[in-house]
PDB file of N, CA and C in Angstrom:
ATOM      1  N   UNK A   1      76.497  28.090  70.393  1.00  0.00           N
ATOM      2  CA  UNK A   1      77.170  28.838  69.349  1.00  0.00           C
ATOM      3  C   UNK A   1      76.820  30.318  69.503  1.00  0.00           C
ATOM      4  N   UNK A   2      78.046  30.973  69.697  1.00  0.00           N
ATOM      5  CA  UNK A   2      77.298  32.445  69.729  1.00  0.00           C
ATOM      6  C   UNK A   2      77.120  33.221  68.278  1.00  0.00           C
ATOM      7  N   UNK A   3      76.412  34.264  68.102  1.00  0.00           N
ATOM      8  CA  UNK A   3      75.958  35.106  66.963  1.00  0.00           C
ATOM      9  C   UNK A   3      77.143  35.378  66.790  1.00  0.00           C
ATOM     10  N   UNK A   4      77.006  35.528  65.290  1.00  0.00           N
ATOM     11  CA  UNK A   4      78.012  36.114  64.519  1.00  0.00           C
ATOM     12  C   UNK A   4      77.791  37.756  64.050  1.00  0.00           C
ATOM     13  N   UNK A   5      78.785  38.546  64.166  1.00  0.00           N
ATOM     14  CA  UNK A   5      78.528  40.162  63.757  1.00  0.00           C
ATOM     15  C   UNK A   5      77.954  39.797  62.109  1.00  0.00           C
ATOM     16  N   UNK A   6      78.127  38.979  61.833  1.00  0.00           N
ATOM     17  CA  UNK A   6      77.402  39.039  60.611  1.00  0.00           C
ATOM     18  C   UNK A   6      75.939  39.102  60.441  1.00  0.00           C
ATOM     19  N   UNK A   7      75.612  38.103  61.189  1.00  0.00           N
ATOM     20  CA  UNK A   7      74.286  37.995  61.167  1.00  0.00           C
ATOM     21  C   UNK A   7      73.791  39.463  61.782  1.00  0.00           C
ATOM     22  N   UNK A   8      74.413  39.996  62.653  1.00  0.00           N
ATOM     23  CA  UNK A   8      74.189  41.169  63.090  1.00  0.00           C
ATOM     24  C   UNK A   8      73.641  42.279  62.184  1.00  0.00           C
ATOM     25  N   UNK A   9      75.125  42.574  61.025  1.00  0.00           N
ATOM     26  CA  UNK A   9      74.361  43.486  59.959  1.00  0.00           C
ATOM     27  C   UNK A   9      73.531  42.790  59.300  1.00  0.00           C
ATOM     28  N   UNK A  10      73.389  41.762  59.056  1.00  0.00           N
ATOM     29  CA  UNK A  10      72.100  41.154  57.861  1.00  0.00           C
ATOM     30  C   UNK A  10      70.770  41.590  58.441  1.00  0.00           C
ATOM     31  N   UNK A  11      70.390  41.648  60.342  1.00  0.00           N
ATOM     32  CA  UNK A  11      69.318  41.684  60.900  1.00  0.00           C
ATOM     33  C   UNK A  11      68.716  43.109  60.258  1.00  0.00           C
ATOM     34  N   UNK A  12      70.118  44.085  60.587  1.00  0.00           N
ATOM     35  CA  UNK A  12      70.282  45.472  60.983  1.00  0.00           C
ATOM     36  C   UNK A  12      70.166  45.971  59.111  1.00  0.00           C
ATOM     37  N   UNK A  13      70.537  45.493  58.244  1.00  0.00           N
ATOM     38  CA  UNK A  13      70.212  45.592  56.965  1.00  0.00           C
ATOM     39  C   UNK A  13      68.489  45.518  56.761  1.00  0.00           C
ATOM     40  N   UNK A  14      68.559  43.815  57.037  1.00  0.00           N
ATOM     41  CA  UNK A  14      66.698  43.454  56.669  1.00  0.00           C
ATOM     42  C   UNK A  14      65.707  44.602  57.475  1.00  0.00           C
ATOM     43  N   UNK A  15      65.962  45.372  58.643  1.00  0.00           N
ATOM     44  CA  UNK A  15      65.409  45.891  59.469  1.00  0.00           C
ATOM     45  C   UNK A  15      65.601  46.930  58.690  1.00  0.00           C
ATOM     46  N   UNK A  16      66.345  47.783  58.312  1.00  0.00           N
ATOM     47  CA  UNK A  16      66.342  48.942  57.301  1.00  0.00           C
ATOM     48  C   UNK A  16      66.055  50.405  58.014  1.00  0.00           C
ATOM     49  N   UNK A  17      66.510  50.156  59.958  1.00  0.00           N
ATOM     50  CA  UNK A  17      66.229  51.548  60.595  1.00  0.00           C
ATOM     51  C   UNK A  17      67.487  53.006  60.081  1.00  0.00           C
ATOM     52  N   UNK A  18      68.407  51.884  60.154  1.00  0.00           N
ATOM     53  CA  UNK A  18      69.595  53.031  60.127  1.00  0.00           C
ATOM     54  C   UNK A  18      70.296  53.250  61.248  1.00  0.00           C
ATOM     55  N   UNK A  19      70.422  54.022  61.821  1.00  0.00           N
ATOM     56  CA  UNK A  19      70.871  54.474  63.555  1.00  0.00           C
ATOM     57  C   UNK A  19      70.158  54.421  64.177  1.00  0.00           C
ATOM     58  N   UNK A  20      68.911  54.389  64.563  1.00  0.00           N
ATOM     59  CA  UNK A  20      67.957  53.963  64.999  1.00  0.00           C
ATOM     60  C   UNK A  20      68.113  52.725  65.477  1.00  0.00           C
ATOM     61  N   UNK A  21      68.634  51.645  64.741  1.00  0.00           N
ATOM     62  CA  UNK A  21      68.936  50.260  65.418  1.00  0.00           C
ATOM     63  C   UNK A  21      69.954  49.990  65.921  1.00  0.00           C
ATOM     64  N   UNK A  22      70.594  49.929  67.102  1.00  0.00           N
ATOM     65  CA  UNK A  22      71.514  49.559  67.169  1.00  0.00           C
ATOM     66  C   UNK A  22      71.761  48.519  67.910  1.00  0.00           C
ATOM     67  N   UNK A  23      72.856  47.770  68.895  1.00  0.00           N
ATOM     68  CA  UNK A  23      72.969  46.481  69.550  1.00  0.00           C
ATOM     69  C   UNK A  23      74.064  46.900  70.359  1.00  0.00           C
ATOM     70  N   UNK A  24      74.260  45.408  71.458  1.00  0.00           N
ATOM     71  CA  UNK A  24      75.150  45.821  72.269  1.00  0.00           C
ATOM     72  C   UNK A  24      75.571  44.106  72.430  1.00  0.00           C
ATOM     73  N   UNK A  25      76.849  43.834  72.290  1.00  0.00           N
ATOM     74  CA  UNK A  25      77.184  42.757  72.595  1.00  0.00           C
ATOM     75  C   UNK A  25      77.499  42.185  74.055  1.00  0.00           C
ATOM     76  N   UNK A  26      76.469  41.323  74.724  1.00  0.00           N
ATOM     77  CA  UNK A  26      75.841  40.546  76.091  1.00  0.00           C
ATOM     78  C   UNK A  26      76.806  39.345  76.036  1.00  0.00           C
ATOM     79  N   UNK A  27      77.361  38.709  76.402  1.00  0.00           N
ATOM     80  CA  UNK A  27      78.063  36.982  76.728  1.00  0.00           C
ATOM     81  C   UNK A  27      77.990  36.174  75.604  1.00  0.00           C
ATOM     82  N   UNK A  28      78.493  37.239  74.314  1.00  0.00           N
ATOM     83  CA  UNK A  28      78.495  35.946  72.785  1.00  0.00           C
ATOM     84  C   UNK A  28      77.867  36.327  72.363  1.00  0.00           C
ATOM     85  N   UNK A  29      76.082  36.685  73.035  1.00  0.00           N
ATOM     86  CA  UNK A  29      75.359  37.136  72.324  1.00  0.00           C
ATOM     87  C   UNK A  29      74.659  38.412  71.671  1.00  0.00           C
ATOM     88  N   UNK A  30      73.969  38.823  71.351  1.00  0.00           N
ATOM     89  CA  UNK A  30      73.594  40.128  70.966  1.00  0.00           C
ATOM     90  C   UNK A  30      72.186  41.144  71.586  1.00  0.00           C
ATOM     91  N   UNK A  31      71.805  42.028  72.279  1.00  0.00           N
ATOM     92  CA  UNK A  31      70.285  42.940  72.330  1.00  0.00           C
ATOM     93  C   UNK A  31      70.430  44.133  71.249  1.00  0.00           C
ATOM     94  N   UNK A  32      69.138  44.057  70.899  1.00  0.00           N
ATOM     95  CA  UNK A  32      68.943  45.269  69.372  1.00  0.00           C
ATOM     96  C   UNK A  32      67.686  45.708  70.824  1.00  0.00           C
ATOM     97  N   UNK A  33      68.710  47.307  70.000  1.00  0.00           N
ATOM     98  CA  UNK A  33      67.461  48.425  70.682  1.00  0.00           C
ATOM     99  C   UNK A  33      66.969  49.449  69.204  1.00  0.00           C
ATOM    100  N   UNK A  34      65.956  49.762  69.432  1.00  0.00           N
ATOM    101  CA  UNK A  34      65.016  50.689  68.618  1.00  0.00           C
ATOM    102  C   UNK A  34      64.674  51.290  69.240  1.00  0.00           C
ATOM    103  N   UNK A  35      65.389  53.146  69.041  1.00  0.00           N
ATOM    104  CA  UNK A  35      65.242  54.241  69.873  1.00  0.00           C
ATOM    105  C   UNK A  35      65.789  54.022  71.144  1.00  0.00           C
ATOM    106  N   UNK A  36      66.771  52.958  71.494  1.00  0.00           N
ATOM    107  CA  UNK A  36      66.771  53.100  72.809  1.00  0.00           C
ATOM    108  C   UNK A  36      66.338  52.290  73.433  1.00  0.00           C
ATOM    109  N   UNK A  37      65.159  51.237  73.179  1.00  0.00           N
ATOM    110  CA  UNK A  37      64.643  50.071  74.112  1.00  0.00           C
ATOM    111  C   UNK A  37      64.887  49.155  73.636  1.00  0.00           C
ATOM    112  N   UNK A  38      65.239  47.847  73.871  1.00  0.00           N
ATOM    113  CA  UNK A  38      65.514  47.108  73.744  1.00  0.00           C
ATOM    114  C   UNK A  38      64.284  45.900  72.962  1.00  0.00           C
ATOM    115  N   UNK A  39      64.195  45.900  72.141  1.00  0.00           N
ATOM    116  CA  UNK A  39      63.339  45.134  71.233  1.00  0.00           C
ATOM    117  C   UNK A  39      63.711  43.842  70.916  1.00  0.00           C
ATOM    118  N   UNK A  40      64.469  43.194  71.065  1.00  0.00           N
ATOM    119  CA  UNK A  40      64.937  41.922  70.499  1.00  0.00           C
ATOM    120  C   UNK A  40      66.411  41.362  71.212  1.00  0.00           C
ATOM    121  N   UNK A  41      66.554  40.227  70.743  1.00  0.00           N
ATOM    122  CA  UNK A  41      67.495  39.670  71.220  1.00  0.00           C
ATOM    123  C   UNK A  41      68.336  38.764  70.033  1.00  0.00           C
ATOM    124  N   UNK A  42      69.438  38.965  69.697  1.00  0.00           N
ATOM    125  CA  UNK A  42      70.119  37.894  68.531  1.00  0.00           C
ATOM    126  C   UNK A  42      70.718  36.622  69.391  1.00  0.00           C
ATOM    127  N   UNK A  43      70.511  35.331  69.603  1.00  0.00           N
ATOM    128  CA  UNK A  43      71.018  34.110  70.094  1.00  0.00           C
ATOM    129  C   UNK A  43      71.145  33.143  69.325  1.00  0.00           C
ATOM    130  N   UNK A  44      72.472  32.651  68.972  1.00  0.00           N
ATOM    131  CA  UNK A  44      72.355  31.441  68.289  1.00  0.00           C
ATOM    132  C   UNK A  44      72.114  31.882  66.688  1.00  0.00           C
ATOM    133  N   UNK A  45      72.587  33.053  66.286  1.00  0.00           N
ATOM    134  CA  UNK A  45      72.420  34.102  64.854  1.00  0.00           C
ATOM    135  C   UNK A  45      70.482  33.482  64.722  1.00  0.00           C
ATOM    136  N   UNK A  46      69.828  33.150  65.503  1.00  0.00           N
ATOM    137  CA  UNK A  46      68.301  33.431  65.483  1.00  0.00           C
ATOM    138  C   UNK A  46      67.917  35.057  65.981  1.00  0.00           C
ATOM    139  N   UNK A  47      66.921  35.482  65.677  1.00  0.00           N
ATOM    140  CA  UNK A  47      66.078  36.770  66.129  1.00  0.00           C
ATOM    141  C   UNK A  47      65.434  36.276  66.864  1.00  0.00           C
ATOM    142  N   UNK A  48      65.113  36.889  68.465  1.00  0.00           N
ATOM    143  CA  UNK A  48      63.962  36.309  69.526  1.00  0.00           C
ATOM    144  C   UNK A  48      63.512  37.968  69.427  1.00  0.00           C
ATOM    145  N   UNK A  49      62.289  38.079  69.182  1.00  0.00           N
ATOM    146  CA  UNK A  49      61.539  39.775  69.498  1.00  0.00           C
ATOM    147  C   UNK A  49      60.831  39.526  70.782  1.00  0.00           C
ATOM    148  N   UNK A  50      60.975  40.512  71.522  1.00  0.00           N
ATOM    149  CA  UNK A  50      60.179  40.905  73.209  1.00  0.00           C
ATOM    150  C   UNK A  50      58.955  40.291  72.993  1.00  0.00           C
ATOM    151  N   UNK A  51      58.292  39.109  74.096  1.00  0.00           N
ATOM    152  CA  UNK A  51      57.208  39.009  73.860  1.00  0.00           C
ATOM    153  C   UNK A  51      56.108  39.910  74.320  1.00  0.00           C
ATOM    154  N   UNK A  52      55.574  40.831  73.934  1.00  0.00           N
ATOM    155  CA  UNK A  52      54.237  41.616  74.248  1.00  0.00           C
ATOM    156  C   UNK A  52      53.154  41.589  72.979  1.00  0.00           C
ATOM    157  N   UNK A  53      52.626  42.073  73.315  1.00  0.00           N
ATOM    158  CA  UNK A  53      50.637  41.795  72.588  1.00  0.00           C
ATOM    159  C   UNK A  53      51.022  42.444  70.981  1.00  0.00           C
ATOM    160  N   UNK A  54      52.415  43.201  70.869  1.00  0.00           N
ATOM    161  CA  UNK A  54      52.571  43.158  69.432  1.00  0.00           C
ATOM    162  C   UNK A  54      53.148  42.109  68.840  1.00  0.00           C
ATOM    163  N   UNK A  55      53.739  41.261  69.401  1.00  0.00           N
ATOM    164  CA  UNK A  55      54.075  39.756  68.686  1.00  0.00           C
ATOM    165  C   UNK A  55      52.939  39.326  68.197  1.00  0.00           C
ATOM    166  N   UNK A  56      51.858  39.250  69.612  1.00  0.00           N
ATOM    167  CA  UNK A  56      50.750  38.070  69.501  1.00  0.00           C
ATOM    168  C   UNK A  56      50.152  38.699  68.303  1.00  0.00           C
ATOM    169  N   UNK A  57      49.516  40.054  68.100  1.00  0.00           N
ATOM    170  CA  UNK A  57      49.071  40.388  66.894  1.00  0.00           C
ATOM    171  C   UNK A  57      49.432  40.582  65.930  1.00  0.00           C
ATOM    172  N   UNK A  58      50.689  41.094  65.716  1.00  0.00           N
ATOM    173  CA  UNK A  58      51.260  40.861  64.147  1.00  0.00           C
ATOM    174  C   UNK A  58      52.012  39.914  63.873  1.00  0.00           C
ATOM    175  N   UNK A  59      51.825  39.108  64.770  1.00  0.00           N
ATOM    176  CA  UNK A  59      53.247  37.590  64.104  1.00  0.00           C
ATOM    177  C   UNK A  59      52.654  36.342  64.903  1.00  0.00           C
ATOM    178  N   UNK A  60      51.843  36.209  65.269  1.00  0.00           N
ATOM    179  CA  UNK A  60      51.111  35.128  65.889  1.00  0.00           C
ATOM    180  C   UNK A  60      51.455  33.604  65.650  1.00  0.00           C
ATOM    181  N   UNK A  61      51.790  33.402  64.782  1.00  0.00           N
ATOM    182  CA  UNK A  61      52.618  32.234  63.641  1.00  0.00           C
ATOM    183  C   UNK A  61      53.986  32.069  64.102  1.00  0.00           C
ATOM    184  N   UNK A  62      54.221  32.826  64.911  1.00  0.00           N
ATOM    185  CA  UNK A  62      55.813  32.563  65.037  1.00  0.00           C
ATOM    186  C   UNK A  62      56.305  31.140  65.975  1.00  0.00           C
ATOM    187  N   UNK A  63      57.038  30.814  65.709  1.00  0.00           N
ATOM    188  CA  UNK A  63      57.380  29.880  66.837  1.00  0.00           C
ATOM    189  C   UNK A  63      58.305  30.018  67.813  1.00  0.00           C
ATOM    190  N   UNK A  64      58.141  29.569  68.921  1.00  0.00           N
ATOM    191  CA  UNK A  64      58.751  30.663  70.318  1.00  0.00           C
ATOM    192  C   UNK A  64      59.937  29.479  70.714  1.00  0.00           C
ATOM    193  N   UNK A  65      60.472  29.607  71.367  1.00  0.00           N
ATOM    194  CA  UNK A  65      61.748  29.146  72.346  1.00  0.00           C
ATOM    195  C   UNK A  65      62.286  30.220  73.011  1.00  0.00           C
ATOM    196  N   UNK A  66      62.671  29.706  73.790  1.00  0.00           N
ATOM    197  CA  UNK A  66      63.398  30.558  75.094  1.00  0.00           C
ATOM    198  C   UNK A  66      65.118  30.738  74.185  1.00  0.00           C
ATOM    199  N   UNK A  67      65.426  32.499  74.370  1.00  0.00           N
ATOM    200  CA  UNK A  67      66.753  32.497  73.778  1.00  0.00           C
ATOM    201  C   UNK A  67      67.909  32.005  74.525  1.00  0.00           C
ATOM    202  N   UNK A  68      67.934  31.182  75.617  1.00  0.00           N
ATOM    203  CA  UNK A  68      69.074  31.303  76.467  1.00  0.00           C
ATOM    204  C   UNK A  68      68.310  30.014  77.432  1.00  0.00           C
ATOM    205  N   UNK A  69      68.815  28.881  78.293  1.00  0.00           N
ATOM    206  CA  UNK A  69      68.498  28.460  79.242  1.00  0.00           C
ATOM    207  C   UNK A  69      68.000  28.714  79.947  1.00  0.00           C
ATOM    208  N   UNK A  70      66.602  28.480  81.022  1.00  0.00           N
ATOM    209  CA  UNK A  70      66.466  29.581  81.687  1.00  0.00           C
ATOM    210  C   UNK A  70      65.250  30.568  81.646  1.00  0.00           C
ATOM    211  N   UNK A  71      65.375  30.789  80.242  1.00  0.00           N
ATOM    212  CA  UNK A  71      64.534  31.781  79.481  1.00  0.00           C
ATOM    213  C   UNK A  71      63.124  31.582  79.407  1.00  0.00           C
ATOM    214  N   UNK A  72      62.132  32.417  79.398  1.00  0.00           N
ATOM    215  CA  UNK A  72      60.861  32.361  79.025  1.00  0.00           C
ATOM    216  C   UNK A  72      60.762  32.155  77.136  1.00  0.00           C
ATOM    217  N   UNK A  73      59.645  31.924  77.427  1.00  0.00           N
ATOM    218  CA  UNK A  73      59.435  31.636  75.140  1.00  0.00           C
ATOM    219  C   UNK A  73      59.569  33.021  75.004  1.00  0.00           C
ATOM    220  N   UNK A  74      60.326  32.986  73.842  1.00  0.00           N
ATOM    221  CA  UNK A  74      60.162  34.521  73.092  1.00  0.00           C
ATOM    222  C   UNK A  74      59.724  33.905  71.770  1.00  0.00           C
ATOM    223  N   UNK A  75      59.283  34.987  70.797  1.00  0.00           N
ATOM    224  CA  UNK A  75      58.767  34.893  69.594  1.00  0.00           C
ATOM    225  C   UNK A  75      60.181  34.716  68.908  1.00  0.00           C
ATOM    226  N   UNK A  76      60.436  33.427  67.883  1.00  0.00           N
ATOM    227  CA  UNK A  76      61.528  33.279  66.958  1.00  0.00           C
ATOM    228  C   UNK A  76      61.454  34.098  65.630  1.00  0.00           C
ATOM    229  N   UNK A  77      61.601  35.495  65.263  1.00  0.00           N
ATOM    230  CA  UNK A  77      60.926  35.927  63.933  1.00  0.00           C
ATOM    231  C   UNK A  77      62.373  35.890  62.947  1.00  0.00           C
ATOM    232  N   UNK A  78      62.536  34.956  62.803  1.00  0.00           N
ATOM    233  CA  UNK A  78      64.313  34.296  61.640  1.00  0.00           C
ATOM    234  C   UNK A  78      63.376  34.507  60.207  1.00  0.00           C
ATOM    235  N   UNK A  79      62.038  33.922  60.619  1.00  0.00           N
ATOM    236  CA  UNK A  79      61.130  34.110  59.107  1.00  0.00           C
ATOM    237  C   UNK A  79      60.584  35.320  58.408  1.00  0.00           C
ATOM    238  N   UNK A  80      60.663  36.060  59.148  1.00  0.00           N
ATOM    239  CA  UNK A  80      60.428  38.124  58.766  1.00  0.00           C
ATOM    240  C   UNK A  80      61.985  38.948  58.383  1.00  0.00           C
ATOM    241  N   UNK A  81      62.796  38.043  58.289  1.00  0.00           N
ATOM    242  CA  UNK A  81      63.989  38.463  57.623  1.00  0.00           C
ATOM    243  C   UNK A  81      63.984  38.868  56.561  1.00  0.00           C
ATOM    244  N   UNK A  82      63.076  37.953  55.898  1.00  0.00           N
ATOM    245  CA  UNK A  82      63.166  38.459  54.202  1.00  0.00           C
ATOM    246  C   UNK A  82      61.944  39.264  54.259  1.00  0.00           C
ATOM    247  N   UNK A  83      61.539  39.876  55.034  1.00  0.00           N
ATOM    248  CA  UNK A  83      59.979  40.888  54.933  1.00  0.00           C
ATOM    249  C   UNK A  83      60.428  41.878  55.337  1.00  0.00           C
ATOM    250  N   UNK A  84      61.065  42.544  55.128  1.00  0.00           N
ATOM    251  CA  UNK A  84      61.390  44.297  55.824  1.00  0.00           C
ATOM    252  C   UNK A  84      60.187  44.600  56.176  1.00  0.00           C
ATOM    253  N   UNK A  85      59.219  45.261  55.691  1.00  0.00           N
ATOM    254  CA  UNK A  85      58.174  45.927  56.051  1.00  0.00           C
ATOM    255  C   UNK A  85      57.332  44.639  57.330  1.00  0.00           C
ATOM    256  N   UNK A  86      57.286  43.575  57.351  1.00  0.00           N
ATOM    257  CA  UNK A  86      56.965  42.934  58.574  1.00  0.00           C
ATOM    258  C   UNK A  86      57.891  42.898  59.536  1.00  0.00           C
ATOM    259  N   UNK A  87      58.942  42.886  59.384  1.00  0.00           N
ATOM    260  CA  UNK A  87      59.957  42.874  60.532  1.00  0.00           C
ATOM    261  C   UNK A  87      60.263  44.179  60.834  1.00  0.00           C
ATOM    262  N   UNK A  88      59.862  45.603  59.836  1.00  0.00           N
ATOM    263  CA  UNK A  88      59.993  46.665  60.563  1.00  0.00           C
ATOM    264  C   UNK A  88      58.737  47.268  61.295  1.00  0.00           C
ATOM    265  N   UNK A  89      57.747  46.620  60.680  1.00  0.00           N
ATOM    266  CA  UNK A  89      56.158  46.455  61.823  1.00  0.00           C
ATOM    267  C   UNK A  89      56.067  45.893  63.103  1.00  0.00           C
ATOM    268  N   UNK A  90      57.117  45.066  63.058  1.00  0.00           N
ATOM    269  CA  UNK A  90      56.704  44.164  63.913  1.00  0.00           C
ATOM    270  C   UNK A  90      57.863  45.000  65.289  1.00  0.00           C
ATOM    271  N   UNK A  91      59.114  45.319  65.006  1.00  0.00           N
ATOM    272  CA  UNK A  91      59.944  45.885  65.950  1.00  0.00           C
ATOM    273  C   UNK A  91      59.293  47.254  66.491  1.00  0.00           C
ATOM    274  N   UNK A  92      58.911  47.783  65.781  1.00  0.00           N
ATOM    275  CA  UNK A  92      57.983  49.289  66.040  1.00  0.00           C
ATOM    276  C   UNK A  92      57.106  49.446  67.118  1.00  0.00           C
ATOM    277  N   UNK A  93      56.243  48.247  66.602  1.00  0.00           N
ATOM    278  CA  UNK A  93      55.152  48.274  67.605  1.00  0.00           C
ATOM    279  C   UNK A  93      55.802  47.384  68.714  1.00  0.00           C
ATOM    280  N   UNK A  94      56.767  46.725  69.261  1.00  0.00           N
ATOM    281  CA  UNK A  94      57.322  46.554  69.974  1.00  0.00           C
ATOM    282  C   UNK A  94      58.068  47.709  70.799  1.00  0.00           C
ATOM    283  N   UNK A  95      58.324  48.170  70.017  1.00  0.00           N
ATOM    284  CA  UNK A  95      59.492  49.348  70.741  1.00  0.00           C
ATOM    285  C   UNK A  95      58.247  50.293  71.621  1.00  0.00           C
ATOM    286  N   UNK A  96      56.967  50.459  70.832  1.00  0.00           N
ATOM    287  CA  UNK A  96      56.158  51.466  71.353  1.00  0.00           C
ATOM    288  C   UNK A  96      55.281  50.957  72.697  1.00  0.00           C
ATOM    289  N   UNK A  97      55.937  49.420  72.462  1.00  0.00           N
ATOM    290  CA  UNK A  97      55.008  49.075  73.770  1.00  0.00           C
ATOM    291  C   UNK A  97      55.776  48.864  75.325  1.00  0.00           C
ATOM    292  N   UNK A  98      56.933  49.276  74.828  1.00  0.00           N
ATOM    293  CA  UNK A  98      57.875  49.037  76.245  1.00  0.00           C
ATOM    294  C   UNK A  98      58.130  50.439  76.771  1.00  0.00           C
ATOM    295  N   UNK A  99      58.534  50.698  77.649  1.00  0.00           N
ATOM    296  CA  UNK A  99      58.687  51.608  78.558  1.00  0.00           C
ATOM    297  C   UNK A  99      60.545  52.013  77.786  1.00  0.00           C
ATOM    298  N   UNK A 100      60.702  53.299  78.366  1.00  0.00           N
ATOM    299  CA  UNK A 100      62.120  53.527  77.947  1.00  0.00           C
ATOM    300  C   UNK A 100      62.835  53.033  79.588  1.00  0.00           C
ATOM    301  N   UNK A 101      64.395  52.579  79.514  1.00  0.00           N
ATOM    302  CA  UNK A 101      65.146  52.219  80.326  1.00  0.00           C
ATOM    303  C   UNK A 101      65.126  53.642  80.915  1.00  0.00           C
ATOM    304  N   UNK A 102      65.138  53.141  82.267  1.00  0.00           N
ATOM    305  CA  UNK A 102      65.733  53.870  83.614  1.00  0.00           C
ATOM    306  C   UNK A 102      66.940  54.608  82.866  1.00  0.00           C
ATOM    307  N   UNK A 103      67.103  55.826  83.633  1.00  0.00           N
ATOM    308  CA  UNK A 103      68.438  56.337  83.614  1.00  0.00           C
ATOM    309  C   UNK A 103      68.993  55.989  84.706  1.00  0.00           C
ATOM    310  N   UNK A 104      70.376  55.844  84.364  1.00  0.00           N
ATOM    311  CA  UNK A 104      71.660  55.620  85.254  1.00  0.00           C
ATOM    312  C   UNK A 104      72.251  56.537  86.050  1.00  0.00           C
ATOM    313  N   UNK A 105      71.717  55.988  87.169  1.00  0.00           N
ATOM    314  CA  UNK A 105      72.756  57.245  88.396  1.00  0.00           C
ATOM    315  C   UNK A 105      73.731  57.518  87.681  1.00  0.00           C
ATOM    316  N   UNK A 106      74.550  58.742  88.479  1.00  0.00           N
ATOM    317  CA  UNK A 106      76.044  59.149  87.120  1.00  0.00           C
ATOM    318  C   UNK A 106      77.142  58.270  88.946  1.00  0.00           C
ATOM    319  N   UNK A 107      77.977  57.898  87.832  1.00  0.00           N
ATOM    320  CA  UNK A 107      78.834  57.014  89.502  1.00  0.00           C
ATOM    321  C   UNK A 107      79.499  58.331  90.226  1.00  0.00           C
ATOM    322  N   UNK A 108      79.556  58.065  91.607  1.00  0.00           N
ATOM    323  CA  UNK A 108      80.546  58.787  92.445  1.00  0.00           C
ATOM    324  C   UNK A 108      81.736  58.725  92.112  1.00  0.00           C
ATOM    325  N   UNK A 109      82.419  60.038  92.454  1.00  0.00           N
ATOM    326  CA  UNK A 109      83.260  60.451  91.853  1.00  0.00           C
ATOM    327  C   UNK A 109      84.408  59.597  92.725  1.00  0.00           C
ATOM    328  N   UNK A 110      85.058  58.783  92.825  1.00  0.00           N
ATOM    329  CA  UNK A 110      86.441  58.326  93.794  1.00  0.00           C
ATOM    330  C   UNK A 110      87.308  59.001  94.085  1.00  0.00           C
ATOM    331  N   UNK A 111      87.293  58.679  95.498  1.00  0.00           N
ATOM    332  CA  UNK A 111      88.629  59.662  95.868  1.00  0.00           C
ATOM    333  C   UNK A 111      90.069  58.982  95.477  1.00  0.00           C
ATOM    334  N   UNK A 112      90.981  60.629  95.858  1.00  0.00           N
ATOM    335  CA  UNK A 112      92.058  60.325  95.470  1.00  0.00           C
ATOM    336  C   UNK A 112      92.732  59.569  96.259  1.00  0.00           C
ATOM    337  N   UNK A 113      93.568  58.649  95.294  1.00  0.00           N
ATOM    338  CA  UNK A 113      94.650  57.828  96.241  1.00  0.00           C
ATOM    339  C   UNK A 113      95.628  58.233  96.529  1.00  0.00           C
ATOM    340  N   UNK A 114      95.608  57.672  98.205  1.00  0.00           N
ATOM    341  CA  UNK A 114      96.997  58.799  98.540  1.00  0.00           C
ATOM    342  C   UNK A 114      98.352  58.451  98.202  1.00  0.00           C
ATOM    343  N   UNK A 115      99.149  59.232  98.263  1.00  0.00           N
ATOM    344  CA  UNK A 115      99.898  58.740  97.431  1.00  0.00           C
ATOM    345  C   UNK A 115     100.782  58.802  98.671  1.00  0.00           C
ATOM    346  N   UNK A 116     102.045  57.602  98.676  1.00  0.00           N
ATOM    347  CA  UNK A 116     103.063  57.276  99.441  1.00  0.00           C
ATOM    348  C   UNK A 116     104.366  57.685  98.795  1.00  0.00           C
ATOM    349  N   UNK A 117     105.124  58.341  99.943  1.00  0.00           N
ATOM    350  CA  UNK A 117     106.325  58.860  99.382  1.00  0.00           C
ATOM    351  C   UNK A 117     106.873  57.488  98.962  1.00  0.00           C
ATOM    352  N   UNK A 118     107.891  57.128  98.050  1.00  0.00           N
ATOM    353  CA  UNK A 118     108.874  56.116  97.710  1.00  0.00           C
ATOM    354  C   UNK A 118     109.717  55.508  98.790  1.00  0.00           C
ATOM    355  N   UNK A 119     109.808  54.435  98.772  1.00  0.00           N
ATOM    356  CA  UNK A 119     110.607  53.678  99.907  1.00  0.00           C
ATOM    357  C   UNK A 119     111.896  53.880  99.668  1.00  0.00           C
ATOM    358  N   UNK A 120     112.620  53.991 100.303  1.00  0.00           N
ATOM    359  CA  UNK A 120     114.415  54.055  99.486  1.00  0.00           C
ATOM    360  C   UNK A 120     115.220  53.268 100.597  1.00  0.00           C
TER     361      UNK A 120
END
């Protein structure tokens, strides 16, 4: 079942960043970035947050599954929904522990196609 944009604003509500949060819709499913990095994942209208050493310490309780087949465990935090101030602790110190994304070569410019006179 893929996420629903609903669940989307409810995350993006309970989270309470503003523009700061935003998402990008992946194959059905959803990635939330904070500032720019990618902090979480929406699958299955569940929340999976990045697993690093700020899960293990501020949400330790969580229960993990992999968001996707395939997948390593991520932390399930569906239960810090109704906690703004834990679910905005908990994305923060996530966000501060990842590196920012690479920038993107800018693409080559394509050449022009030549153009063929008309057949007549």
């Amino acid at each position: 079942m893929a996420t629903t944009a609903d669940f989307i604003a409810y995350v993006a509500e309970q989270a309470d960043f503003g523009a700061r949060l935003t998402h990008k819709k992946m194959f059905g499913e959803y990635a939330l970035y904070l500032d720019g990095k990618v902090v979480a994942f929406a699958c299955d209208n569940s929340l999976f947050v990045k697993p690093t050493a700020a899960a293990t310490a501020l949400a330790p309780h969580l229960p993990q599954r992999p968001p996707y087949p395939g997948a390593k465990l991520y932390p399930v935090a569906d239960e810090l929904l109704d906690d703004t101030q834990a679910l905005r602790r908990l994305l923060t110190a996530t966000a501060e522990l990842l590196p920012l994304p690479k920038p993107k070569k800018p693409k080559a410019p394509k050449a022009p196609a030549s153009r063929k006179p008309p057949v007549r």
